[in-house]
Every structure is written in C-alpha cells, then in structure tokens.
N, C-alpha and C. Protein backbone atom coordinates (compact mmCIF):
# COMPACT_ATOMS: atom_id res chain seq x y z
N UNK A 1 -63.98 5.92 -2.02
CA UNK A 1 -65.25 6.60 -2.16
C UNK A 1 -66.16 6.21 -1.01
N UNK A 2 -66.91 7.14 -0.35
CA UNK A 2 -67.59 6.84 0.73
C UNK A 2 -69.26 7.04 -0.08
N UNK A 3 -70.45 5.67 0.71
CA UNK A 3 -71.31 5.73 0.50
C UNK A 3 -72.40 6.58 1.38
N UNK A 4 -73.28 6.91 0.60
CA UNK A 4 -74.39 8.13 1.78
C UNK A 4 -75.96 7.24 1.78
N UNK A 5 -76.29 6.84 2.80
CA UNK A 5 -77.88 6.70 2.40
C UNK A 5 -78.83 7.54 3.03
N UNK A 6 -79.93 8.21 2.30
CA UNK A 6 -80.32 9.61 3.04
C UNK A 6 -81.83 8.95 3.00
N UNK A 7 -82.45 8.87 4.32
CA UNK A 7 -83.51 8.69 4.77
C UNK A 7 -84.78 8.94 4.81
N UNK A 8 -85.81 8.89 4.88
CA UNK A 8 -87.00 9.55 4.75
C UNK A 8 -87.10 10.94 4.05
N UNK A 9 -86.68 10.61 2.77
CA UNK A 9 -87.10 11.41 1.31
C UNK A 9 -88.51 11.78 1.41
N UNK A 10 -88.91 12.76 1.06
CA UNK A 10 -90.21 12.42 0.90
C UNK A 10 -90.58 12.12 -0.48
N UNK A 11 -91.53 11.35 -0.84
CA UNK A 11 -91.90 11.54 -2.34
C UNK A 11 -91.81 12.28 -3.68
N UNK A 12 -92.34 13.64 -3.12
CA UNK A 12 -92.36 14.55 -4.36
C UNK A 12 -90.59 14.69 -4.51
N UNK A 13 -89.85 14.82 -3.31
CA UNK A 13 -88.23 15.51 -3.40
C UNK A 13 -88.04 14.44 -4.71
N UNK A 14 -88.13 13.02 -4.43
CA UNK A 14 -87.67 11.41 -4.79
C UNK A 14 -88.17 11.74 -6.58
N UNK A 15 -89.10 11.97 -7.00
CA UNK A 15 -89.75 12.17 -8.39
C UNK A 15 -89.20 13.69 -8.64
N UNK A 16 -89.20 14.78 -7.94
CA UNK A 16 -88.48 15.88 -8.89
C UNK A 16 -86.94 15.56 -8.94
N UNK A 17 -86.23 14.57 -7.92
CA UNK A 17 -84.42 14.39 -8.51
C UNK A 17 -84.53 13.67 -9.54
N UNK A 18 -85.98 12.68 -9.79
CA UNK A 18 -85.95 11.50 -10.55
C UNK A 18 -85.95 12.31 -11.95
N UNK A 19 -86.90 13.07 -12.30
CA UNK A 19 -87.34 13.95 -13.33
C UNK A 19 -85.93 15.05 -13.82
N UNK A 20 -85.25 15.86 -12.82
CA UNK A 20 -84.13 16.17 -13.13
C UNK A 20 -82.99 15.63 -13.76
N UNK A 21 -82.54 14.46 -13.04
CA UNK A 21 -81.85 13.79 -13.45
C UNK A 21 -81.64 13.25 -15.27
N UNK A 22 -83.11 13.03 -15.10
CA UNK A 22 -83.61 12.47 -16.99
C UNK A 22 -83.27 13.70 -17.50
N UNK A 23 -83.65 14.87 -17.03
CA UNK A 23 -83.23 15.86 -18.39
C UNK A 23 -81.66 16.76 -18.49
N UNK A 24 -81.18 15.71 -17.49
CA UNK A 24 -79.66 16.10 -17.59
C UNK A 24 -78.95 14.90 -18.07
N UNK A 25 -79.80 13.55 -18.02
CA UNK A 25 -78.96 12.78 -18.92
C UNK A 25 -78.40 11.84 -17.84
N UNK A 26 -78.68 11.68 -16.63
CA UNK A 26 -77.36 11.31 -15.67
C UNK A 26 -78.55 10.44 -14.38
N UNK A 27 -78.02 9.37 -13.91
CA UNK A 27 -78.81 8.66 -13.25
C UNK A 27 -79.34 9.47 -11.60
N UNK A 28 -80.11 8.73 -10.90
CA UNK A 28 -80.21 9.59 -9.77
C UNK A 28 -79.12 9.69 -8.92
N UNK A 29 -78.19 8.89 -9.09
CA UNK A 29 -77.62 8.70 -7.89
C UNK A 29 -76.23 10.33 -8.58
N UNK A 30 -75.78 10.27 -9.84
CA UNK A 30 -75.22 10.65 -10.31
C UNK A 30 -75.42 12.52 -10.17
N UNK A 31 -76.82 12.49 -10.02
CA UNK A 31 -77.81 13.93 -10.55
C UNK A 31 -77.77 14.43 -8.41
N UNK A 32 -77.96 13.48 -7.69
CA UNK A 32 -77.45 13.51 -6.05
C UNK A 32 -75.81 13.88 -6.22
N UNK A 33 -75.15 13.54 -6.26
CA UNK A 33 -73.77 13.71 -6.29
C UNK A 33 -73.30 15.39 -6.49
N UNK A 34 -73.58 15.31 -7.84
CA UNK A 34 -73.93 16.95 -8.45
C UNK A 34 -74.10 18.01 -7.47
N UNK A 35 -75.51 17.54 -7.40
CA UNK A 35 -76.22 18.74 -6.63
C UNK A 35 -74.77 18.85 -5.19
N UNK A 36 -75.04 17.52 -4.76
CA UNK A 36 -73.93 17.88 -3.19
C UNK A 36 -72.74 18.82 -3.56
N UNK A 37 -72.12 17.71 -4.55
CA UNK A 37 -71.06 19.05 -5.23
C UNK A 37 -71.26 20.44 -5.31
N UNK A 38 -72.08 20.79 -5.84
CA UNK A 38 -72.48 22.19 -6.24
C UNK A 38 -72.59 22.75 -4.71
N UNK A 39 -73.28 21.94 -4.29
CA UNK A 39 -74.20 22.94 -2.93
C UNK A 39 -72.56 23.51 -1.65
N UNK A 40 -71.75 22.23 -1.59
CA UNK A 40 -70.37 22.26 -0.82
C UNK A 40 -69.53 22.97 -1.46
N UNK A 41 -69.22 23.45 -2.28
CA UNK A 41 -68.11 23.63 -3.03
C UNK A 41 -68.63 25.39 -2.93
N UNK A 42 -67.47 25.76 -2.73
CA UNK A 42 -66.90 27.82 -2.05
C UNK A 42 -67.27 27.95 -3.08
N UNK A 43 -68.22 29.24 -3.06
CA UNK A 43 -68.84 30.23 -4.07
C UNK A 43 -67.92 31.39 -4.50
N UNK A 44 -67.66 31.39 -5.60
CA UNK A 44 -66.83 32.19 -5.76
C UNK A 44 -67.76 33.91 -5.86
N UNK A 45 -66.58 34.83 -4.85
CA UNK A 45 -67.32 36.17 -4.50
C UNK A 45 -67.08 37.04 -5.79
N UNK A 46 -67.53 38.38 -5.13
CA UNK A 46 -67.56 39.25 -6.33
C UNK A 46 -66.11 39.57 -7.17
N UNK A 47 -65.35 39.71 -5.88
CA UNK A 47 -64.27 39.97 -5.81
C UNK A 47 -63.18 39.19 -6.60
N UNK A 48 -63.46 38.24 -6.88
CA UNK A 48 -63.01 37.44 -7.53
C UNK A 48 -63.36 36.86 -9.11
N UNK A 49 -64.12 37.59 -9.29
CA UNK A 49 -64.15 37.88 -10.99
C UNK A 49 -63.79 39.06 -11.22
N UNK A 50 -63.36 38.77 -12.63
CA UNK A 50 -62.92 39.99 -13.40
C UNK A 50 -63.47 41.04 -13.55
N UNK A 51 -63.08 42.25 -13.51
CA UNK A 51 -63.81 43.45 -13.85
C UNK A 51 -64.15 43.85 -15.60
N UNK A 52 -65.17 44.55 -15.82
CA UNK A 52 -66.02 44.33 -16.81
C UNK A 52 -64.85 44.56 -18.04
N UNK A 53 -64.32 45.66 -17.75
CA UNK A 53 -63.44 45.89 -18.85
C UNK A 53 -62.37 44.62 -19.43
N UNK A 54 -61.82 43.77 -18.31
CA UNK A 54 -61.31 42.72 -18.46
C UNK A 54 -62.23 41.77 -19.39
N UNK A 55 -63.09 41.25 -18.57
CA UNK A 55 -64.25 40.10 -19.41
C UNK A 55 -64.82 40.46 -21.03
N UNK A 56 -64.82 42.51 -21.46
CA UNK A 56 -65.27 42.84 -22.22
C UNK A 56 -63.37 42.05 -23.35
N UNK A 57 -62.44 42.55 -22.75
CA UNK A 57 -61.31 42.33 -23.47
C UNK A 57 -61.17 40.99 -23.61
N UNK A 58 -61.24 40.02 -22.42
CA UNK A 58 -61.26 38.32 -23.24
C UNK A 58 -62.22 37.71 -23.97
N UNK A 59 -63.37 38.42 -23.90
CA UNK A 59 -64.89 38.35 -24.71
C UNK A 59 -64.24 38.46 -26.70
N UNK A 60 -63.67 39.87 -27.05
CA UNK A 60 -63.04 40.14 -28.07
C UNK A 60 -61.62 40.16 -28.46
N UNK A 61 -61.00 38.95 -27.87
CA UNK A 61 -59.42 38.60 -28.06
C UNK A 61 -59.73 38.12 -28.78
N UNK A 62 -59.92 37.05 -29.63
CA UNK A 62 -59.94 36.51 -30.39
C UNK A 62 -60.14 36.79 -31.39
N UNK A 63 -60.85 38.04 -31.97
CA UNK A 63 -60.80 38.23 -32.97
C UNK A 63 -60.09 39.34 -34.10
N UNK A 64 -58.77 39.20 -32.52
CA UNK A 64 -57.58 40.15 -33.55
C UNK A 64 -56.80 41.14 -32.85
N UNK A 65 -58.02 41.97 -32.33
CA UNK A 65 -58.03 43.19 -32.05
C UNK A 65 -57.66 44.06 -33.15
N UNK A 66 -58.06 45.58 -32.80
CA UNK A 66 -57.45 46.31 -34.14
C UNK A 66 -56.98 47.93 -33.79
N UNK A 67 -55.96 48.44 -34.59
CA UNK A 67 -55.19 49.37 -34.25
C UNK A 67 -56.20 51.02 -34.43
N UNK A 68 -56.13 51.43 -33.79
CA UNK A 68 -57.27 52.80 -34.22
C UNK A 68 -55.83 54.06 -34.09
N UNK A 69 -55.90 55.18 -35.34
CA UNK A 69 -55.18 56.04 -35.56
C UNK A 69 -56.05 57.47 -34.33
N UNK A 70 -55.15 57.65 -33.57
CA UNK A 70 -55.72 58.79 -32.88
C UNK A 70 -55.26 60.38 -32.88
N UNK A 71 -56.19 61.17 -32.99
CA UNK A 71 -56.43 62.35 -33.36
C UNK A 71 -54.87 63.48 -32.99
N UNK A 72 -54.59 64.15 -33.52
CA UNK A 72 -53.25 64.71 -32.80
C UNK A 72 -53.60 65.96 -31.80
C-alpha cells in the first residue's frame, strides 16, 4: 500500500471531508480513499447498461413472471 500526503488543504475542503466522513460512518482518511476511488475508476458509458426493456425484465424476475392467453 502506498502512502499520499496532500498539502496545503485549505480549511473549509479539511472540515467538509471531516463532516462527510461522520455521516458516512468512516474516518477521514478512509472517506479520502473513497472519494480517490470513485473519482479514478472508468465511468461506466451509456452503452454499457442495459436497455430499458432488459432492466424493466430483471426489475420483475423475481416475482414469477406470468403466462398471458393471447387473442386468436
């Protein structure tokens, strides 16, 4: 694991990670980590989620599905 020390913070940045951090539960250094994570890590494009009809079908898998009689 490599260590980071990041320099001339300014204040307010230093008290809103401090304040974040508390309402996620997770220390500062922990609530820093995160964020880097998040911020580095490939965004996944449009293209790469499912299309609606898909998300609508794994949304209601679970609860069976059901057979519909269609008209002749």
């Amino acid at each position: 694991m490599a260590t980071l020390t990041i320099r001339n913070l300014d204040d307010t940045t230093k008290v809103q990670l401090r304040l974040q951090a508390v309402r996620h539960g997770h220390s500062m250094a922990e609530e820093a980590r995160r964020i880097l994570r998040q911020a580095v890590l490939p965004q996944p494009s449009a293209s790469d989620s499912p299309c609606l009809g898909s998300r609508i079908h794994a949304h209601f898998a679970a609860l069976g599905g059901v057979e519909l009689e269609l008209p002749a």
